[in-house]
C-alpha atoms as a PDB file:
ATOM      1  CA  UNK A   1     -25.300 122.073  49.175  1.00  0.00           C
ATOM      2  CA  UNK A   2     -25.027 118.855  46.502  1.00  0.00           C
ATOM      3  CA  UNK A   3     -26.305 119.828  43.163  1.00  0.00           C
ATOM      4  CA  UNK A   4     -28.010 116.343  43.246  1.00  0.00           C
ATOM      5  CA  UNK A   5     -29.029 114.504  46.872  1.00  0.00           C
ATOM      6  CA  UNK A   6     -30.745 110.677  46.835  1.00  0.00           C
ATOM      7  CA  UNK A   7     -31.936 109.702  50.710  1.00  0.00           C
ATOM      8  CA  UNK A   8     -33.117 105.749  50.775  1.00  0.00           C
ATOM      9  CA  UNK A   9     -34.893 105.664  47.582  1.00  0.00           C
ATOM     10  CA  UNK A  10     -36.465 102.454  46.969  1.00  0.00           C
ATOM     11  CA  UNK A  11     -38.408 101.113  43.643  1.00  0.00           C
ATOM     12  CA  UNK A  12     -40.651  97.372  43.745  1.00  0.00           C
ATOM     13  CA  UNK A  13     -42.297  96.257  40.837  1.00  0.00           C
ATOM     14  CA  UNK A  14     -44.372  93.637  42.524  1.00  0.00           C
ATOM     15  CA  UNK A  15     -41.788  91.322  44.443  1.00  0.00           C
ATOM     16  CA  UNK A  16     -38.724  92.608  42.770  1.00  0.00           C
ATOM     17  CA  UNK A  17     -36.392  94.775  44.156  1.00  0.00           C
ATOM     18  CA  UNK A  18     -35.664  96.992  41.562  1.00  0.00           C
ATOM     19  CA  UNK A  19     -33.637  99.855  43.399  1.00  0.00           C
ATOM     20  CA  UNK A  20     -33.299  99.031  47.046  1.00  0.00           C
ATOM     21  CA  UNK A  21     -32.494 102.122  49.534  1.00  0.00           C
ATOM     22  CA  UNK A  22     -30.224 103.575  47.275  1.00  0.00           C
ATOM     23  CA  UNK A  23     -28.634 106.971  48.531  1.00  0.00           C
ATOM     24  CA  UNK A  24     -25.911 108.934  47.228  1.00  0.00           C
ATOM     25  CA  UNK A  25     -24.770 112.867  46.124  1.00  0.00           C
ATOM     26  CA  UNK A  26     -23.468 114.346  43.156  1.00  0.00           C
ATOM     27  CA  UNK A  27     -21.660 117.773  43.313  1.00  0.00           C
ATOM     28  CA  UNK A  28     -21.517 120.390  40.540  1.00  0.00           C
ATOM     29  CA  UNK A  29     -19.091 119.952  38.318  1.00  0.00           C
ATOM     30  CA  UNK A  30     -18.386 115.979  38.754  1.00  0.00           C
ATOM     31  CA  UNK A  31     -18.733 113.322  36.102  1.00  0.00           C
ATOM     32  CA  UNK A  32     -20.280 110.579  37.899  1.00  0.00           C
ATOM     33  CA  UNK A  33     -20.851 106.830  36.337  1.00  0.00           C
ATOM     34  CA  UNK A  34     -23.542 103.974  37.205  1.00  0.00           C
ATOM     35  CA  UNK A  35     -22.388 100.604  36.142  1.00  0.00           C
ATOM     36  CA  UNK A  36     -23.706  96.638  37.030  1.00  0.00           C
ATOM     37  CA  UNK A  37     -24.995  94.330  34.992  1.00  0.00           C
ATOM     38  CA  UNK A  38     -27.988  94.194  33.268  1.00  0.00           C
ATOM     39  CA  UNK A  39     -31.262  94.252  35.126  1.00  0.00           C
ATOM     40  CA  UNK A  40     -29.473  95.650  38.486  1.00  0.00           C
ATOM     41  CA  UNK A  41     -31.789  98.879  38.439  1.00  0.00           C
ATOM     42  CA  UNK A  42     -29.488 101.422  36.460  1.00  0.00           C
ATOM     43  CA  UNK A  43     -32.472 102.704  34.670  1.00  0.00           C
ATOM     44  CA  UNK A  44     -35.007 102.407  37.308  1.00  0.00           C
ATOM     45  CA  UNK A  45     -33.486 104.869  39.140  1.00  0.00           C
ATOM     46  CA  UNK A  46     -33.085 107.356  35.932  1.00  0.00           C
ATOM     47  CA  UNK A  47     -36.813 106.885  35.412  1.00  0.00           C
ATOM     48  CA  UNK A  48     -37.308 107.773  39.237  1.00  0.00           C
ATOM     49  CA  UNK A  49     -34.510 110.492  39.260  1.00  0.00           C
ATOM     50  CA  UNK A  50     -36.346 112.127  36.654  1.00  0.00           C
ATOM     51  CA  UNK A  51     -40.154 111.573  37.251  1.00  0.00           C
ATOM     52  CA  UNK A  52     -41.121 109.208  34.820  1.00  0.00           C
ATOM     53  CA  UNK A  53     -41.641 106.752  38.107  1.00  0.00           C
ATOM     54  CA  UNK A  54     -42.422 107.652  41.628  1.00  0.00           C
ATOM     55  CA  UNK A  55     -40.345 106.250  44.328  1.00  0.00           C
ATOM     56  CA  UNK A  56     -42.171 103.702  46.876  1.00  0.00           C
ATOM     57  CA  UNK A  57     -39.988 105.234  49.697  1.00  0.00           C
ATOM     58  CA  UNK A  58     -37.196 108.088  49.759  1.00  0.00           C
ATOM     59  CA  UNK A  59     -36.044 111.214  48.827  1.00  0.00           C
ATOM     60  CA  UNK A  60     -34.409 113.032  46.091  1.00  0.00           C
ATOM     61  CA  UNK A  61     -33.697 117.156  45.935  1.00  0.00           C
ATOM     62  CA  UNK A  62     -31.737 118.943  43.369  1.00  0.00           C
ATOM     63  CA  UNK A  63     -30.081 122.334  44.644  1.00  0.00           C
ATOM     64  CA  UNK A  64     -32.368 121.154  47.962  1.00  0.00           C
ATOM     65  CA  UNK A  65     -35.920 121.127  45.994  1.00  0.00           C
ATOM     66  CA  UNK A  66     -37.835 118.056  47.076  1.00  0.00           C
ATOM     67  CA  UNK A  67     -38.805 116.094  43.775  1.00  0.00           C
ATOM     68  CA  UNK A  68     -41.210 113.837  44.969  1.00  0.00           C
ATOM     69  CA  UNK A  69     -44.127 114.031  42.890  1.00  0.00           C
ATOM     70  CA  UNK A  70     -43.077 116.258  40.048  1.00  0.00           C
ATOM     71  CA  UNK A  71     -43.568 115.740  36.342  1.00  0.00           C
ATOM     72  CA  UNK A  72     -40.868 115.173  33.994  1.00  0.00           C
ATOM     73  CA  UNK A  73     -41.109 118.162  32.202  1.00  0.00           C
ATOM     74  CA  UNK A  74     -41.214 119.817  35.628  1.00  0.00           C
ATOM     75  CA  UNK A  75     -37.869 118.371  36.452  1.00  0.00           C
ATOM     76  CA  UNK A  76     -36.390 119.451  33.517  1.00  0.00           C
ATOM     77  CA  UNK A  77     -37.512 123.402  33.777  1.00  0.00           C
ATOM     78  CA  UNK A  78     -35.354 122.926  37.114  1.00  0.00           C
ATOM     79  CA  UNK A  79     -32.552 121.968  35.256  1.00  0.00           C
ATOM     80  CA  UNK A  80     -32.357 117.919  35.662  1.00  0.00           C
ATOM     81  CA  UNK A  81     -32.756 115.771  31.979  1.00  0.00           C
ATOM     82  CA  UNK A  82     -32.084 112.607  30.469  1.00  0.00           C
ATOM     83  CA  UNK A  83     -31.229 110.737  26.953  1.00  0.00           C
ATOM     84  CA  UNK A  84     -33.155 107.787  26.440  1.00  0.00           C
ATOM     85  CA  UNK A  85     -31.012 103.996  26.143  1.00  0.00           C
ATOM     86  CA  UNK A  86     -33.446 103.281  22.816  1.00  0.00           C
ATOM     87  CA  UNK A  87     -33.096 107.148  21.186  1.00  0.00           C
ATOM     88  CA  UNK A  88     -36.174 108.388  20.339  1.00  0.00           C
ATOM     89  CA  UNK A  89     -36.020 111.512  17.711  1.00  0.00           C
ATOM     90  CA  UNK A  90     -39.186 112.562  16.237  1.00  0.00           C
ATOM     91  CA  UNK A  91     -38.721 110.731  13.154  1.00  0.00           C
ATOM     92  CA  UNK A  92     -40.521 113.084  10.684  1.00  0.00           C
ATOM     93  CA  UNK A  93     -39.298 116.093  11.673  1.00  0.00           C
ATOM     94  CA  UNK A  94     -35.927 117.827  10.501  1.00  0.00           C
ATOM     95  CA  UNK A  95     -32.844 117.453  12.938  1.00  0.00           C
ATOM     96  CA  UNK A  96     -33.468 121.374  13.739  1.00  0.00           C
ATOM     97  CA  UNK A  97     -36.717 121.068  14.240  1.00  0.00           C
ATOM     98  CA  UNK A  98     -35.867 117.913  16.792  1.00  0.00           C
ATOM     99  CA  UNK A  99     -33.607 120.318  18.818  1.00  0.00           C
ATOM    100  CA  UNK A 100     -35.902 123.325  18.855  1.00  0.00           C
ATOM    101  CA  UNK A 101     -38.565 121.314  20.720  1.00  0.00           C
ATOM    102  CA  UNK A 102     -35.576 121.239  23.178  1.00  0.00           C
ATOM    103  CA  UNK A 103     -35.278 124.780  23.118  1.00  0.00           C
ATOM    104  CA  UNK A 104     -38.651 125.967  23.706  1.00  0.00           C
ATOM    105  CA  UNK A 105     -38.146 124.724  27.631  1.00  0.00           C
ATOM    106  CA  UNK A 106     -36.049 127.909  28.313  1.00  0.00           C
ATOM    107  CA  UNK A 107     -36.850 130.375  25.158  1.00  0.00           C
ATOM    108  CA  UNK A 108     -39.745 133.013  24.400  1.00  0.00           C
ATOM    109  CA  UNK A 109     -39.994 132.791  20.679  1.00  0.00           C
ATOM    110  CA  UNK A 110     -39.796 130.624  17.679  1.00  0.00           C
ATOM    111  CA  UNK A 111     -36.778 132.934  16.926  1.00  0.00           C
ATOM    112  CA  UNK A 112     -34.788 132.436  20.241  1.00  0.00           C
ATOM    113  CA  UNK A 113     -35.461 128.761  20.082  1.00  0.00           C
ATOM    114  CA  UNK A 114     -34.614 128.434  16.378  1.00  0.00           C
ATOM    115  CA  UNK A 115     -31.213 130.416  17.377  1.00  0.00           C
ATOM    116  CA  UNK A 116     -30.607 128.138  20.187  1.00  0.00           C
ATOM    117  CA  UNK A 117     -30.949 125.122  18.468  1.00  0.00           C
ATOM    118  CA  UNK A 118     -28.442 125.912  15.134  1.00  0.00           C
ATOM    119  CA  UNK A 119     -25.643 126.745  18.812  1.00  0.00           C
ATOM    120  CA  UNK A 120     -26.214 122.944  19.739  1.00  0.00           C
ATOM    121  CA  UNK A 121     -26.330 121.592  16.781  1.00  0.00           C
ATOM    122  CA  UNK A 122     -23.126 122.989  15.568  1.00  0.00           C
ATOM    123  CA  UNK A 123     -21.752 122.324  18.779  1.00  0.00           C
ATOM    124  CA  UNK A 124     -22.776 118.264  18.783  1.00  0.00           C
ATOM    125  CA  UNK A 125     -21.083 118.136  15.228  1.00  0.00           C
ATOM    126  CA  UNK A 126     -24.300 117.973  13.355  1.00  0.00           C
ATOM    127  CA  UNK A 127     -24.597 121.052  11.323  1.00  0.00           C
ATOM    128  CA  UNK A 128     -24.084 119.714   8.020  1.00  0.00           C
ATOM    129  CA  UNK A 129     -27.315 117.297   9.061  1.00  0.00           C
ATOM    130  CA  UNK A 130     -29.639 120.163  10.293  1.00  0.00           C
ATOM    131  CA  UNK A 131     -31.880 119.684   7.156  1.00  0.00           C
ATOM    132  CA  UNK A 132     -32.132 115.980   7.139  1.00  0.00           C
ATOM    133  CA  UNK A 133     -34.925 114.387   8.461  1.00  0.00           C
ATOM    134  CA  UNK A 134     -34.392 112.146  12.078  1.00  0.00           C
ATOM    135  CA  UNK A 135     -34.705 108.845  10.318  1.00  0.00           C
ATOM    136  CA  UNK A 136     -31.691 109.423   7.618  1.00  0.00           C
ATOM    137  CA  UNK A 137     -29.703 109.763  10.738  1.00  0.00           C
ATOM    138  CA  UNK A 138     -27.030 106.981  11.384  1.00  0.00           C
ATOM    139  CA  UNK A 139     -27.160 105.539  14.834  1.00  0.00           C
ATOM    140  CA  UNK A 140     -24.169 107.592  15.969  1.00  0.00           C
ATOM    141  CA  UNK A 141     -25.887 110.776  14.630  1.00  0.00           C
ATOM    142  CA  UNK A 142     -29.364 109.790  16.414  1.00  0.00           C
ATOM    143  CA  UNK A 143     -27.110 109.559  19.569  1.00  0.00           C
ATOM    144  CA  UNK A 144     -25.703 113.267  19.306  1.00  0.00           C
ATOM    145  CA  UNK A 145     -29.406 114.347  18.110  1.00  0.00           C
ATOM    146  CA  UNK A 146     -30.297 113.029  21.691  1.00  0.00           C
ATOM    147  CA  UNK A 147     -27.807 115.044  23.290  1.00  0.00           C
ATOM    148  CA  UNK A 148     -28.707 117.713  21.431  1.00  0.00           C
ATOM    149  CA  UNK A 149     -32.416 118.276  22.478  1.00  0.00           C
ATOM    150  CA  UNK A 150     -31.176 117.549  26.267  1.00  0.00           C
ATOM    151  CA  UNK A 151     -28.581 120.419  25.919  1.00  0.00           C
ATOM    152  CA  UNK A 152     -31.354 122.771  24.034  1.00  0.00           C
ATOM    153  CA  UNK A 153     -33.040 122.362  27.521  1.00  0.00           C
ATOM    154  CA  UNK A 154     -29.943 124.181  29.638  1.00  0.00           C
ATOM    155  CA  UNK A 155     -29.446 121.149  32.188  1.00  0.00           C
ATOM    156  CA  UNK A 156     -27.380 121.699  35.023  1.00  0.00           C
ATOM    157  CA  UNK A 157     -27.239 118.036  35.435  1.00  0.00           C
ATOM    158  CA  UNK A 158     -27.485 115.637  32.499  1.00  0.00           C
ATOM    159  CA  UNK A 159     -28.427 111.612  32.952  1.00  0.00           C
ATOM    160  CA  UNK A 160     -27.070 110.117  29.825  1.00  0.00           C
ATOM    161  CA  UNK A 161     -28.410 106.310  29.836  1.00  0.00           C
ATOM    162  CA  UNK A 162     -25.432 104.341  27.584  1.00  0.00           C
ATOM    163  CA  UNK A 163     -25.077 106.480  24.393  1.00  0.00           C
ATOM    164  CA  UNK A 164     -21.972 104.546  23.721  1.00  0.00           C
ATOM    165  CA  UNK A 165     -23.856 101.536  22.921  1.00  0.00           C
ATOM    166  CA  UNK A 166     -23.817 100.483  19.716  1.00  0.00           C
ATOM    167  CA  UNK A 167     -21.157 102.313  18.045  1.00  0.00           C
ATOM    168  CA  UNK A 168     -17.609 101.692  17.187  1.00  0.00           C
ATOM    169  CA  UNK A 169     -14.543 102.566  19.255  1.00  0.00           C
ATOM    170  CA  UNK A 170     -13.625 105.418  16.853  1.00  0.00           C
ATOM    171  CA  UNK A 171     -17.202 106.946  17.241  1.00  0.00           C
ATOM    172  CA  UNK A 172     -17.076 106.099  21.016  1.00  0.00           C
ATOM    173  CA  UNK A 173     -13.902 108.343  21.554  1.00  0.00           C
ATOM    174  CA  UNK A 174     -15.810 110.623  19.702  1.00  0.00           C
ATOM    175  CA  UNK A 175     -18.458 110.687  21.949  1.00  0.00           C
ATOM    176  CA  UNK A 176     -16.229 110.664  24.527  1.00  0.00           C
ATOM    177  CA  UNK A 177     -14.800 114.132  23.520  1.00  0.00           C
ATOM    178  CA  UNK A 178     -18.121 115.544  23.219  1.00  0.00           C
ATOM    179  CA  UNK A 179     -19.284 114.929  26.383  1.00  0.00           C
ATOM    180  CA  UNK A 180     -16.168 116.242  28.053  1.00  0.00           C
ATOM    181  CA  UNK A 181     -16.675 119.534  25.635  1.00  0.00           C
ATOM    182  CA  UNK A 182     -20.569 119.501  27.299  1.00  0.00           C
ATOM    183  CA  UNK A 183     -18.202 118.837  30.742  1.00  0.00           C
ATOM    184  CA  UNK A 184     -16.785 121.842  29.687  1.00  0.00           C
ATOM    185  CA  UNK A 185     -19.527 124.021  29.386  1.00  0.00           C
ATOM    186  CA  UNK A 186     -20.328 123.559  33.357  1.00  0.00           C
ATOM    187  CA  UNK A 187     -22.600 120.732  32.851  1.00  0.00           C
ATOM    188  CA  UNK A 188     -22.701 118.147  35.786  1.00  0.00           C
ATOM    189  CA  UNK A 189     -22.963 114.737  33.936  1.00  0.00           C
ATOM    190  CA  UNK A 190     -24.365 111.219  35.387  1.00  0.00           C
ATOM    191  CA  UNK A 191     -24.235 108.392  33.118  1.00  0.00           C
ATOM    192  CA  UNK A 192     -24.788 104.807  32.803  1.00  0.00           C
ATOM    193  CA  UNK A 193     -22.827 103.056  30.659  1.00  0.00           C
ATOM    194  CA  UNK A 194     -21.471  99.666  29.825  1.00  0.00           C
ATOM    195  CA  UNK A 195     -18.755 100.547  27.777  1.00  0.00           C
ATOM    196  CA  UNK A 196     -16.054 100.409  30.479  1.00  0.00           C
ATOM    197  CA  UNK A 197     -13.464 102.483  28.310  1.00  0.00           C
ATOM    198  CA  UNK A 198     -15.914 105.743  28.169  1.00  0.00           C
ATOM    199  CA  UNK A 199     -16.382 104.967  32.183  1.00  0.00           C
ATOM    200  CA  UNK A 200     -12.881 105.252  32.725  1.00  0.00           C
ATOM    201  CA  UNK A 201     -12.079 107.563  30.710  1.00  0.00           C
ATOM    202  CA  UNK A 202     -14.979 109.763  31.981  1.00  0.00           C
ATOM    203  CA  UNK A 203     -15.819 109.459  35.127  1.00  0.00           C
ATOM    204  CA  UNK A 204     -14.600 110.675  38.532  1.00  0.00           C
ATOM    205  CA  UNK A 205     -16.944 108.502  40.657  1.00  0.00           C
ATOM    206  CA  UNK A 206     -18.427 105.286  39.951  1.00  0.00           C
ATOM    207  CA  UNK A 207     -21.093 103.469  41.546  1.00  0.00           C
ATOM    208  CA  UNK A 208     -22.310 100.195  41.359  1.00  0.00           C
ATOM    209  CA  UNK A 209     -25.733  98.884  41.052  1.00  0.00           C
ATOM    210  CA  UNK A 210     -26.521  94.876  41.356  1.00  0.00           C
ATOM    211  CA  UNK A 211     -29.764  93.441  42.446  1.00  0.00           C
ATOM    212  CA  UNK A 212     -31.365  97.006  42.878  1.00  0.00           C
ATOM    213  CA  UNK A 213     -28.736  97.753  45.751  1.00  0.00           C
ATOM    214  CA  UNK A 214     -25.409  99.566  45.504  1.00  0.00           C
ATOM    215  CA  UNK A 215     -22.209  97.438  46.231  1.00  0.00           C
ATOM    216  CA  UNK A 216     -19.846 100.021  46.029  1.00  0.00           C
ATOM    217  CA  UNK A 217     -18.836 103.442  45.527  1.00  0.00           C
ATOM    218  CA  UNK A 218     -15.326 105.305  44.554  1.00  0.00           C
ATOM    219  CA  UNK A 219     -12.735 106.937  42.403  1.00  0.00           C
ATOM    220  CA  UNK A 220     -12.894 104.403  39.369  1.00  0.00           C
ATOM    221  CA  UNK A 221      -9.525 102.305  39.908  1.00  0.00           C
ATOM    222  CA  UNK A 222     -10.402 101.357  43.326  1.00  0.00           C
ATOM    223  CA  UNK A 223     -14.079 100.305  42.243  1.00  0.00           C
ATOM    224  CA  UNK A 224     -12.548  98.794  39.199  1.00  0.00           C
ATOM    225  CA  UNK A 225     -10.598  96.611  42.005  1.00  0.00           C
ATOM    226  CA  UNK A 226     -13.201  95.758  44.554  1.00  0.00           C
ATOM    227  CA  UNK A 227     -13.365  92.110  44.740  1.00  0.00           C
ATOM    228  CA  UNK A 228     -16.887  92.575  44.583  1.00  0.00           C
ATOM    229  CA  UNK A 229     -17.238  94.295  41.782  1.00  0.00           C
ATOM    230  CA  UNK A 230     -15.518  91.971  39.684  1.00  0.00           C
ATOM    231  CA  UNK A 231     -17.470  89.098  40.528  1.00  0.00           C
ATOM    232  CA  UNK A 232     -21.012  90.320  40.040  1.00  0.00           C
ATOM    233  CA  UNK A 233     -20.279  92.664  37.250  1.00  0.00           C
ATOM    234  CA  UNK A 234     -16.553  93.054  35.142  1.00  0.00           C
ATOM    235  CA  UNK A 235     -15.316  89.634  35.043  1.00  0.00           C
ATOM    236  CA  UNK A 236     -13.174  89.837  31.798  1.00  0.00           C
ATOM    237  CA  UNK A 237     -13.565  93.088  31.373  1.00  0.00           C
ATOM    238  CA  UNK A 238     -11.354  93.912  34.444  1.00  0.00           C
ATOM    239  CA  UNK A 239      -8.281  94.486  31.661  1.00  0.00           C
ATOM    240  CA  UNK A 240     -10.411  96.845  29.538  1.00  0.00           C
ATOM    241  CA  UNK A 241     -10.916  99.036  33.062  1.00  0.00           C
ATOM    242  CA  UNK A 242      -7.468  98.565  34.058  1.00  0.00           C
ATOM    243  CA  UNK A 243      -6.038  99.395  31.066  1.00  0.00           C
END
């Protein structure tokens, strides 16, 4: 059984195709990527993956439980969560206190959670910050925050929408090395991303979204090659993926 199966799942926001019978599976274990230019679907079909929108047609299981009409926070007790594009901490609260929100999805106490939470946030790098309040946070901090209150939730599949935007190439090979440490821990990873270095240096499969339909599908060098590909997303970026 796939830890993750999509059958035909379509999205329209009035006349636009946003994600147009879009099927594929994700194993356990794999590091899968969703690239395409901006405005192809990519985070449509997060938002639908993960119940913040319904699907107009299709259908999506995870471990072979139908999805269909289930809440976010639903999704999430069965082990499916996602980072936001735009992070979104609680500002005003502490960076533990952030994380232990996270936690409560799988603990019984205030206790359990709190315990959880110091784990992860050692573990993302940020125990030095677990005092400070969300909005002293840096950008790259706010970004392993994020992945911090998706980890407090124990996903066995975690939809990371580009958390290398925005930051430098040291602190994206950072993040790189994080998320193959969260890899590590037997967490099944999808992620969008633009940054075509973290992609490649990431992912096992990579599909591509443009115009809401998916033009290909592969181990990264031969997507990276498709004719196809090139023209309606990487262009000049071709090197960067090559290289």
């Amino acid at each position: 059984m796939h830890l993750l199966t999509v059958e035909g799942v379509s999205k329209h926001f009035g006349g636009l195709k946003a994600l147009d019978r879009i099927s594929f599976h994700i194993e356990a274990g794999e590091i899968m990527a969703v690239i395409g230019p901006n405005g192809a679907g990519k985070t449509t079909l997060f938002n639908v993956l993960t119940g913040f929108l319904q699907p107009d047609q299709g259908r999506i299981f995870l471990e072979g439980q139908g999805l269909l009409g289930k809440k976010p926070h639903q999704i999430c007790r069965l082990g499916m969560v996602r980072t936001f594009q735009i992070v979104k901490p609680f500002l005003e609260m502490t960076v533990l206190d952030n994380v232990i929100v996270g936690a409560y999805n799988r603990s019984r106490s205030l206790n359990e959670a709190r315990e959880k939470a110091l784990e992860i946030i050692d573990f993302v790098g940020l125990g030095e910050k677990k005092r400070a309040m969300a909005f002293e946070l840096t950008l790259p901090h706010r970004k392993r925050l994020e992945l911090a209150r998706a980890l407090a939730t124990d996903p066995k599949l975690l939809l990371l929408d580009e958390v290398m935007a925005g930051i430098n190439p040291t602190e994206t090979d950072t993040l790189i090395a994080l998320i193959r440490a969260i890899h590590g821990k037997g967490v099944t990873i999808l992620l969008i991303e633009h940054v075509m270095r973290g992609v490649m240096a990431l992912a096992q499969r990579i599909a591509v979204l443009n115009f809401g339909q998916m033009i290909a599908m592969g181990p990264p060098q031969e997507v990276v090659s498709d004719p196809q590909v090139i023209e309606a997303y990487l262009g000049e970026e071709r090197d960067v993926a090559q290289g």
